[in-house]
C-alpha atoms as a PDB file:
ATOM      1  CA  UNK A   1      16.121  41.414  59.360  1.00  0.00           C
ATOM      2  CA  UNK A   2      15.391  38.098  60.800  1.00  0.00           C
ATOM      3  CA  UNK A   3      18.129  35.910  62.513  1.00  0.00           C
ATOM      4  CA  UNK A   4      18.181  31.910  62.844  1.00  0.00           C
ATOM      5  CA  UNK A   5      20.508  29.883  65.127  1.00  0.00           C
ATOM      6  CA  UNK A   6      20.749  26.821  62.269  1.00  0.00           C
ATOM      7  CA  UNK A   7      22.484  24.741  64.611  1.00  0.00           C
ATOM      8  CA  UNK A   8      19.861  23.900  66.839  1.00  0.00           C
ATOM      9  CA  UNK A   9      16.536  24.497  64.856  1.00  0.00           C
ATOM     10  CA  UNK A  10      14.076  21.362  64.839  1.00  0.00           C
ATOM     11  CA  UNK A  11      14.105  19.121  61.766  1.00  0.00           C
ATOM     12  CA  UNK A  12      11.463  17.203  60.199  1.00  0.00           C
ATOM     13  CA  UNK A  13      12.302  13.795  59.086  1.00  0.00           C
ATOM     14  CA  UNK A  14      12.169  14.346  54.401  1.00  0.00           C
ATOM     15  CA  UNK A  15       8.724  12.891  54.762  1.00  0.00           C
ATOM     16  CA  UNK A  16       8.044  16.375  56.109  1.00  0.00           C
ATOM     17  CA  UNK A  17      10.410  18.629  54.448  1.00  0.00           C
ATOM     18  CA  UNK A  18       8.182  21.064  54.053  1.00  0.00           C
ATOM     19  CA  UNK A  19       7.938  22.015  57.531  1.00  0.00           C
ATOM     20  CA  UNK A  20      11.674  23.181  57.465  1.00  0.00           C
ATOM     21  CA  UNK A  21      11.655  26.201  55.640  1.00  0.00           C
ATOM     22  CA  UNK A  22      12.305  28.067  57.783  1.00  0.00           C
ATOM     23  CA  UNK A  23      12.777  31.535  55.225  1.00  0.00           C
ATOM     24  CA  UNK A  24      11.117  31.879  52.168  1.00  0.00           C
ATOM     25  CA  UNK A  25      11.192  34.963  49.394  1.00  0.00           C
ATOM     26  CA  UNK A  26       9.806  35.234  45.805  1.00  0.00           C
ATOM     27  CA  UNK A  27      13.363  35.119  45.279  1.00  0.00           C
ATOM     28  CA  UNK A  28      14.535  32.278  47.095  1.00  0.00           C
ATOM     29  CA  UNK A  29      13.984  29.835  49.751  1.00  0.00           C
ATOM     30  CA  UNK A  30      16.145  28.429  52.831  1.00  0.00           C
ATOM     31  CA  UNK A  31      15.724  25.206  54.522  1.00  0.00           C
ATOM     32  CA  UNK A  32      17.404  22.575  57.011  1.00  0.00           C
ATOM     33  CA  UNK A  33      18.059  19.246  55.430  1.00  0.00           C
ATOM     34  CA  UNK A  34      19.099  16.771  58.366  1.00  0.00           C
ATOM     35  CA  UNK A  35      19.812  13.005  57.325  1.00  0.00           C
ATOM     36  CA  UNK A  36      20.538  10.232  59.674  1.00  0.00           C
ATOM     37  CA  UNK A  37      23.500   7.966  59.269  1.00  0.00           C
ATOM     38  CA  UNK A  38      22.496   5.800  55.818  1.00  0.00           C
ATOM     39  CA  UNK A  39      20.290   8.465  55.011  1.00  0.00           C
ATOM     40  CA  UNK A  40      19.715   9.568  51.318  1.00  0.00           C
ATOM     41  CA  UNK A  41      17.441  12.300  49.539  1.00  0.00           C
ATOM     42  CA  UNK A  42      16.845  10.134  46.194  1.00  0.00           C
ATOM     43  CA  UNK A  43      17.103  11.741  42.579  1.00  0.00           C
ATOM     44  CA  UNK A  44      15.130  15.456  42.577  1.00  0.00           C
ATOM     45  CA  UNK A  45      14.889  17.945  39.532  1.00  0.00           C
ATOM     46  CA  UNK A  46      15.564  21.017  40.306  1.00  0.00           C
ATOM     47  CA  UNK A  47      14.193  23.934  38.395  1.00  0.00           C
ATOM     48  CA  UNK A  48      16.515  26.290  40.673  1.00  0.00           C
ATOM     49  CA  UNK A  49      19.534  27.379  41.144  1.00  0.00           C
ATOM     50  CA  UNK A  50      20.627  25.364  44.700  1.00  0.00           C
ATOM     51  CA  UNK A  51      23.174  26.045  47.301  1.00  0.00           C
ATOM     52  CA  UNK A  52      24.260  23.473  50.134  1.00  0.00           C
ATOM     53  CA  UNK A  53      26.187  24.883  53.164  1.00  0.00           C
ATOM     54  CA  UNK A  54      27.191  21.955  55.109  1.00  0.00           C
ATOM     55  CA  UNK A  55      26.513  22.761  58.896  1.00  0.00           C
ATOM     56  CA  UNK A  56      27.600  19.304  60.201  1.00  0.00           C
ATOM     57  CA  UNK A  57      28.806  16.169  59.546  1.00  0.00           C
ATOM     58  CA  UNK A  58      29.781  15.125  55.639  1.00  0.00           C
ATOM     59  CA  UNK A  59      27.232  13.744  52.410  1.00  0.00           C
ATOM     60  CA  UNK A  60      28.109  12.653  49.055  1.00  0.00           C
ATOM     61  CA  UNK A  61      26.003  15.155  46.515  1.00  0.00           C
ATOM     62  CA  UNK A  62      25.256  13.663  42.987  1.00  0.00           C
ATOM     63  CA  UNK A  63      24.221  16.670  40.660  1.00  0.00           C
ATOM     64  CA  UNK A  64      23.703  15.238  37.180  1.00  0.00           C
ATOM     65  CA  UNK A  65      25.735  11.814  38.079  1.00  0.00           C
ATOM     66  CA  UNK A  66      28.637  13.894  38.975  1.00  0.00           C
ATOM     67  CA  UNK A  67      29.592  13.195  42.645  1.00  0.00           C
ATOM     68  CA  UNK A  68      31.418  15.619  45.079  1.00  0.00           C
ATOM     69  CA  UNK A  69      31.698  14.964  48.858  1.00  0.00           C
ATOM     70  CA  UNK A  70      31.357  17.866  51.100  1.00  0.00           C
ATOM     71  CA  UNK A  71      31.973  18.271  54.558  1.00  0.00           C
ATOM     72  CA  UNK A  72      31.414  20.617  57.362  1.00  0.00           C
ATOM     73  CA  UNK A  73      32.328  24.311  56.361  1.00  0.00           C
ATOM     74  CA  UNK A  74      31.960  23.367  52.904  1.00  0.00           C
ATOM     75  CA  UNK A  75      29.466  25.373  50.309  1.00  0.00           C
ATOM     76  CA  UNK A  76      27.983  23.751  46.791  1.00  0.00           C
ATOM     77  CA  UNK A  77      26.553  25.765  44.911  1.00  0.00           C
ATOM     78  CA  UNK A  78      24.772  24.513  41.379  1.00  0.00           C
ATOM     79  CA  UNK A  79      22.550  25.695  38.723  1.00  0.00           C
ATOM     80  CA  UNK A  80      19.383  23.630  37.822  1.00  0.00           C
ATOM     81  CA  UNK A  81      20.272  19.979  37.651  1.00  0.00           C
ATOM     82  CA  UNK A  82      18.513  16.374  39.069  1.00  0.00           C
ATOM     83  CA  UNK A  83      20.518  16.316  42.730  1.00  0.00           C
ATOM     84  CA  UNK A  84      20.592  13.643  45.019  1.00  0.00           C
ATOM     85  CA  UNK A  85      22.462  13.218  48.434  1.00  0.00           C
ATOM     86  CA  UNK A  86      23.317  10.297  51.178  1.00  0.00           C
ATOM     87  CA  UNK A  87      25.584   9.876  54.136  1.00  0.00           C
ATOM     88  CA  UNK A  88      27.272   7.551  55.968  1.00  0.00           C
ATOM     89  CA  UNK A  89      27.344   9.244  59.128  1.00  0.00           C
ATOM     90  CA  UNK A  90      24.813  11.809  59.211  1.00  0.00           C
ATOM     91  CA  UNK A  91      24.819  15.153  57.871  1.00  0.00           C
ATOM     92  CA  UNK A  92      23.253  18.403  58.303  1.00  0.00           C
ATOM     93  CA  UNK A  93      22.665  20.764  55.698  1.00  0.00           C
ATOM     94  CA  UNK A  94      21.225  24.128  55.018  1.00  0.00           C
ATOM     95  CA  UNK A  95      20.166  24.351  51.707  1.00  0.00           C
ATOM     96  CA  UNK A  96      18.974  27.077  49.986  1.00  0.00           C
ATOM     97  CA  UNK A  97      16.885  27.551  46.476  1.00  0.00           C
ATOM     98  CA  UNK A  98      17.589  30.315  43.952  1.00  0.00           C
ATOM     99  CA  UNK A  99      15.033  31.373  41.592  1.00  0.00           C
ATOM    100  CA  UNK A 100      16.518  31.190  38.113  1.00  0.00           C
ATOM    101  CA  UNK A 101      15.723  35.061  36.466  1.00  0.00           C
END
Protein backbone atom coordinates (compact mmCIF):
# COMPACT_ATOMS: atom_id res chain seq x y z
CA UNK A 1 0.00 0.00 0.00
CA UNK A 2 1.60 3.12 -1.15
CA UNK A 3 0.04 6.64 -0.49
CA UNK A 4 0.55 9.96 -2.68
CA UNK A 5 -0.41 13.52 -1.60
CA UNK A 6 -1.47 14.49 -5.54
CA UNK A 7 -1.87 17.92 -4.61
CA UNK A 8 1.50 18.90 -4.16
CA UNK A 9 3.65 16.29 -6.15
CA UNK A 10 6.20 17.93 -8.73
CA UNK A 11 5.16 18.08 -12.38
CA UNK A 12 7.12 17.89 -15.42
CA UNK A 13 6.26 20.25 -18.12
CA UNK A 14 4.42 17.30 -21.31
CA UNK A 15 7.84 17.50 -22.84
CA UNK A 16 8.64 15.26 -19.88
CA UNK A 17 5.58 13.39 -19.12
CA UNK A 18 7.19 10.55 -18.51
CA UNK A 19 8.72 11.55 -15.40
CA UNK A 20 5.18 11.83 -13.75
CA UNK A 21 4.14 8.50 -13.26
CA UNK A 22 4.23 8.38 -10.35
CA UNK A 23 2.39 4.46 -10.01
CA UNK A 24 2.62 2.04 -12.52
CA UNK A 25 1.09 -1.82 -12.68
CA UNK A 26 0.86 -4.38 -15.55
CA UNK A 27 -2.57 -3.40 -15.08
CA UNK A 28 -2.59 0.17 -15.15
CA UNK A 29 -0.76 3.31 -14.82
CA UNK A 30 -1.31 6.74 -12.81
CA UNK A 31 0.10 10.02 -13.63
CA UNK A 32 -0.13 13.95 -12.95
CA UNK A 33 -1.02 15.94 -15.99
CA UNK A 34 -0.51 19.76 -15.04
CA UNK A 35 -1.18 22.40 -17.93
CA UNK A 36 -0.59 26.05 -17.69
CA UNK A 37 -3.20 28.58 -18.60
CA UNK A 38 -3.47 28.13 -22.76
CA UNK A 39 -2.08 24.90 -22.31
CA UNK A 40 -3.18 21.89 -24.54
CA UNK A 41 -2.13 18.07 -24.80
CA UNK A 42 -2.72 17.81 -28.77
CA UNK A 43 -4.60 14.72 -30.42
CA UNK A 44 -3.20 11.17 -28.66
CA UNK A 45 -4.48 7.53 -29.47
CA UNK A 46 -5.11 5.75 -26.84
CA UNK A 47 -4.95 2.01 -26.84
CA UNK A 48 -6.37 2.12 -23.09
CA UNK A 49 -9.04 2.51 -21.27
CA UNK A 50 -8.37 6.32 -19.57
CA UNK A 51 -9.69 8.00 -16.54
CA UNK A 52 -9.25 11.86 -15.71
CA UNK A 53 -9.91 12.99 -12.09
CA UNK A 54 -9.72 16.64 -12.16
CA UNK A 55 -7.65 17.78 -9.02
CA UNK A 56 -7.74 21.54 -9.88
CA UNK A 57 -8.77 24.04 -11.97
CA UNK A 58 -11.14 23.12 -15.27
CA UNK A 59 -9.99 21.66 -19.19
CA UNK A 60 -12.04 21.04 -22.13
CA UNK A 61 -11.43 17.04 -23.05
CA UNK A 62 -12.03 16.11 -26.79
CA UNK A 63 -12.36 12.18 -26.95
CA UNK A 64 -13.15 11.30 -30.56
CA UNK A 65 -14.27 15.12 -31.45
CA UNK A 66 -16.76 14.92 -28.74
CA UNK A 67 -16.05 17.72 -26.18
CA UNK A 68 -16.97 17.70 -22.40
CA UNK A 69 -15.62 20.30 -19.91
CA UNK A 70 -14.70 19.09 -16.56
CA UNK A 71 -13.90 20.80 -13.57
CA UNK A 72 -12.49 20.26 -10.19
CA UNK A 73 -14.12 17.14 -8.43
CA UNK A 74 -15.10 15.93 -11.69
CA UNK A 75 -14.10 12.17 -13.05
CA UNK A 76 -14.02 11.10 -17.06
CA UNK A 77 -13.70 8.06 -17.60
CA UNK A 78 -13.39 6.60 -21.47
CA UNK A 79 -12.58 3.54 -23.31
CA UNK A 80 -9.86 3.65 -26.08
CA UNK A 81 -10.35 6.71 -28.21
CA UNK A 82 -7.80 9.70 -29.82
CA UNK A 83 -8.12 12.34 -26.60
CA UNK A 84 -6.97 15.67 -26.51
CA UNK A 85 -7.23 18.41 -23.73
CA UNK A 86 -6.58 22.43 -23.25
CA UNK A 87 -7.39 25.06 -20.71
CA UNK A 88 -7.93 28.41 -20.32
CA UNK A 89 -6.88 28.77 -16.91
CA UNK A 90 -4.82 25.97 -15.94
CA UNK A 91 -5.73 22.65 -14.89
CA UNK A 92 -4.47 19.82 -12.99
CA UNK A 93 -5.25 16.40 -13.65
CA UNK A 94 -4.58 12.93 -12.47
CA UNK A 95 -4.99 10.66 -15.08
CA UNK A 96 -4.90 7.23 -15.01
CA UNK A 97 -4.48 4.32 -17.89
CA UNK A 98 -6.44 1.05 -17.89
CA UNK A 99 -5.19 -1.86 -19.68
CA UNK A 100 -7.94 -3.06 -21.99
CA UNK A 101 -8.29 -7.23 -21.06
Amino acid sequence: MQVFDVKTMKVYPYEERGKNVFYEAKEFKVRIIELSPGGEIPDCKMSSYVIFYVIKGTAEVRVNQQKVNIEEGQCLITEPATLSVKTEDGVKIMGIQVVKS
